[in-house]
C-alpha atoms as a PDB file:
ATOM      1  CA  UNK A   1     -17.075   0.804  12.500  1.00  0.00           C
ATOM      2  CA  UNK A   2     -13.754  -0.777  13.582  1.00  0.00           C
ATOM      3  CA  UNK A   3     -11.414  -0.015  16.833  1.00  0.00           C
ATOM      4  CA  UNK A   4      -8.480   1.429  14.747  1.00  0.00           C
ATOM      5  CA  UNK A   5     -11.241   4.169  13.322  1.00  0.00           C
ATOM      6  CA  UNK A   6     -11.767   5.217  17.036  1.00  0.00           C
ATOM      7  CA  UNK A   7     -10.474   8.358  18.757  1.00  0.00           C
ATOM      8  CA  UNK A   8      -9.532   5.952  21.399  1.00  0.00           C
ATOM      9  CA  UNK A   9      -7.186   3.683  19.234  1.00  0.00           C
ATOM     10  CA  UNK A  10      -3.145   3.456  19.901  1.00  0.00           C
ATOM     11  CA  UNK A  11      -1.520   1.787  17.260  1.00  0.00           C
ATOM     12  CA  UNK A  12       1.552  -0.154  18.302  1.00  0.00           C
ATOM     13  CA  UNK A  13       2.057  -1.722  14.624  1.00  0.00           C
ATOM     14  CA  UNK A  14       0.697  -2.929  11.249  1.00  0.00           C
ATOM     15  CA  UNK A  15      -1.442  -5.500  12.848  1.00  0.00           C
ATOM     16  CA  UNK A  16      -2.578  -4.036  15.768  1.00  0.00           C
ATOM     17  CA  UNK A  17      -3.282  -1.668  18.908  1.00  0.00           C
ATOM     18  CA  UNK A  18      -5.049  -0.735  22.153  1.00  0.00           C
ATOM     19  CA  UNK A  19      -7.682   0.687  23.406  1.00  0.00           C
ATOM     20  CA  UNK A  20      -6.613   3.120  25.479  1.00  0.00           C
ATOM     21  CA  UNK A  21      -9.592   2.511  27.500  1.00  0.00           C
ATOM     22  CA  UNK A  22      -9.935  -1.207  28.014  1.00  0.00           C
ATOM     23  CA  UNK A  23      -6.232  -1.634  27.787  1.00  0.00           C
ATOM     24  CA  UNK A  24      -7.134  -4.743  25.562  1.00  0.00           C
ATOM     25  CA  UNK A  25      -4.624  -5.129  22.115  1.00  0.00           C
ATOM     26  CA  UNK A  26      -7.251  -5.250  19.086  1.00  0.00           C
ATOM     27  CA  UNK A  27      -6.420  -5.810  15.589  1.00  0.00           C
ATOM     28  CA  UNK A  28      -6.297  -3.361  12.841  1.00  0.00           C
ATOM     29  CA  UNK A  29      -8.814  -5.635  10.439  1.00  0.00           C
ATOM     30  CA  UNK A  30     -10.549  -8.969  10.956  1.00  0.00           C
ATOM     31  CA  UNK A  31     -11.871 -10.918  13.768  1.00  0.00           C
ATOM     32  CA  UNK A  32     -11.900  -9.075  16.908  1.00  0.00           C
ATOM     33  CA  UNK A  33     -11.684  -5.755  14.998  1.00  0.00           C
ATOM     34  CA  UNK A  34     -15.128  -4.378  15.461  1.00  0.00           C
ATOM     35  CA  UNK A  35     -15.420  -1.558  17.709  1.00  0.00           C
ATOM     36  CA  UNK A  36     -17.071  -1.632  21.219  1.00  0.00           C
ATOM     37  CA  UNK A  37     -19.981   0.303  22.895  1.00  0.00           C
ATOM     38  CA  UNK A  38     -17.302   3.336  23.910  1.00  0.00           C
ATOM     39  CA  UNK A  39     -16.573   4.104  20.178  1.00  0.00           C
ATOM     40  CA  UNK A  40     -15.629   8.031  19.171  1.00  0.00           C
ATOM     41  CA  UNK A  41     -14.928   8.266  15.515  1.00  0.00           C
ATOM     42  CA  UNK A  42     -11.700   9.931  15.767  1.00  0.00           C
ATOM     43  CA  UNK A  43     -11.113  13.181  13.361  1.00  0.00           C
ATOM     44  CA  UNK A  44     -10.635  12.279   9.488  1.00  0.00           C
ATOM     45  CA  UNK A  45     -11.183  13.865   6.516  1.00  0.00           C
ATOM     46  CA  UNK A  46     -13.968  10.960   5.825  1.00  0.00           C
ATOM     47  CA  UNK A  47     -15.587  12.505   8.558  1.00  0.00           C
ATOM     48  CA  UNK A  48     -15.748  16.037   7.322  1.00  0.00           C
ATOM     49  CA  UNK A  49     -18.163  18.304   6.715  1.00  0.00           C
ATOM     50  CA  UNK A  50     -15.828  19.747   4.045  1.00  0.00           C
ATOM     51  CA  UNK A  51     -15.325  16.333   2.383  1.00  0.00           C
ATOM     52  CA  UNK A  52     -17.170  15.410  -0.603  1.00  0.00           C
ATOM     53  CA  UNK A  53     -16.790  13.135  -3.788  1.00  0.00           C
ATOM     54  CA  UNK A  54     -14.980  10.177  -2.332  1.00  0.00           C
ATOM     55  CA  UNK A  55     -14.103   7.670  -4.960  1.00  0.00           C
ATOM     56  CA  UNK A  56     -13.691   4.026  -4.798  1.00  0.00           C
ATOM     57  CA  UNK A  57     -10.141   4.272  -3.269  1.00  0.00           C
ATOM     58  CA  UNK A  58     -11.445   6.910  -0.481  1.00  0.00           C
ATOM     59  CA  UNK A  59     -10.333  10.328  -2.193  1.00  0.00           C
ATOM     60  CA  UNK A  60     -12.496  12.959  -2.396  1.00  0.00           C
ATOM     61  CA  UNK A  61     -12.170  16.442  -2.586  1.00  0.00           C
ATOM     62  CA  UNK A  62     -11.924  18.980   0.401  1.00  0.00           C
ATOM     63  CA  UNK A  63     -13.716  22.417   0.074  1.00  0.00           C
ATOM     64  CA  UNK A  64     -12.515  23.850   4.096  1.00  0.00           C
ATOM     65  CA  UNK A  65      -9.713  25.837   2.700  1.00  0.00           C
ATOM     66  CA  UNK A  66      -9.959  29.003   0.343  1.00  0.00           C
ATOM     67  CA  UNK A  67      -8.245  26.605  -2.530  1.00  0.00           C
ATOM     68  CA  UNK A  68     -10.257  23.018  -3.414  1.00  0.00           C
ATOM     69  CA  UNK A  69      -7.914  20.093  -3.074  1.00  0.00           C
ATOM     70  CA  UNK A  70      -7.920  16.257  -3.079  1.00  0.00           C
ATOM     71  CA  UNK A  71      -7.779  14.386   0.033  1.00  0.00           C
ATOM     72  CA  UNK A  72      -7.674  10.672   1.353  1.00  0.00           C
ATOM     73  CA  UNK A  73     -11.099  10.283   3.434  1.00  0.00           C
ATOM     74  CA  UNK A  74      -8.602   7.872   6.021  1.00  0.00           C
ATOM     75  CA  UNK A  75      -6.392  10.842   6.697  1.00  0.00           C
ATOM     76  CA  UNK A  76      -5.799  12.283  10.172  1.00  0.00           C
ATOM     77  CA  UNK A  77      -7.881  15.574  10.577  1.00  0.00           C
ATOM     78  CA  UNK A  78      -6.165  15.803  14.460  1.00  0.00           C
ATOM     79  CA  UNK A  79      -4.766  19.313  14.068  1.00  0.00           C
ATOM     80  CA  UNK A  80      -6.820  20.829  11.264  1.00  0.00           C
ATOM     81  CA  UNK A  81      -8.493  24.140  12.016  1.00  0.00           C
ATOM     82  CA  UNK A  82     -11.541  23.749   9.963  1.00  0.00           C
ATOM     83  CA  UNK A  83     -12.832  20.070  10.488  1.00  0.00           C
ATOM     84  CA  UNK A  84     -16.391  19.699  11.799  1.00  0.00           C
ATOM     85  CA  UNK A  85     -17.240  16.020  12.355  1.00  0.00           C
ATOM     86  CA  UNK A  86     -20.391  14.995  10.985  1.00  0.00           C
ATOM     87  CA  UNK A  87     -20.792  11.969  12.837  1.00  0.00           C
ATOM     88  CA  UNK A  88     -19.904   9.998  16.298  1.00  0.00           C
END
């Protein structure tokens, strides 16, 4: 798992963010980018119970909704009414 997949991630810009605990700036990828001992996963469609069949670019297919549809397993799940995390 890496900070910017964390519940507790602000990003500031392409390279980086916070942690809106520690304060400290982390980067999005490489060194440093790890996440620390206060990780949440933060809501995604990745994280779904609903989300199933991800390919090699990270869509899949999401079965919450009365209609099937594709969906990137990076996407924000923040303010969807039937996400249930499956992990973290």
């Amino acid at each position: 798992m890496k900070h910017v997949q964390c519940v507790n991630y602000i990003n500031l810009d392409c390279e980086k963010g916070m942690c809106a605990l520690s304060k400290l700036i982390v980067p999005i990828d490489g060194e440093g980018s790890e996440a620390c001992p206060n990780f949440k996963a933060a809501p995604v469609c990745g994280n779904c119970a609903c989300f199933s069949g991800r390919d090699d670019h990270g869509i899949g297919t999401c079965t919450g909704f009365e209609k099937e549809n594709w969906a990137y397993a990076n996407c924000g799940a923040f303010c969807c009414e039937h996400y249930k995390a499956i992990q973290g």
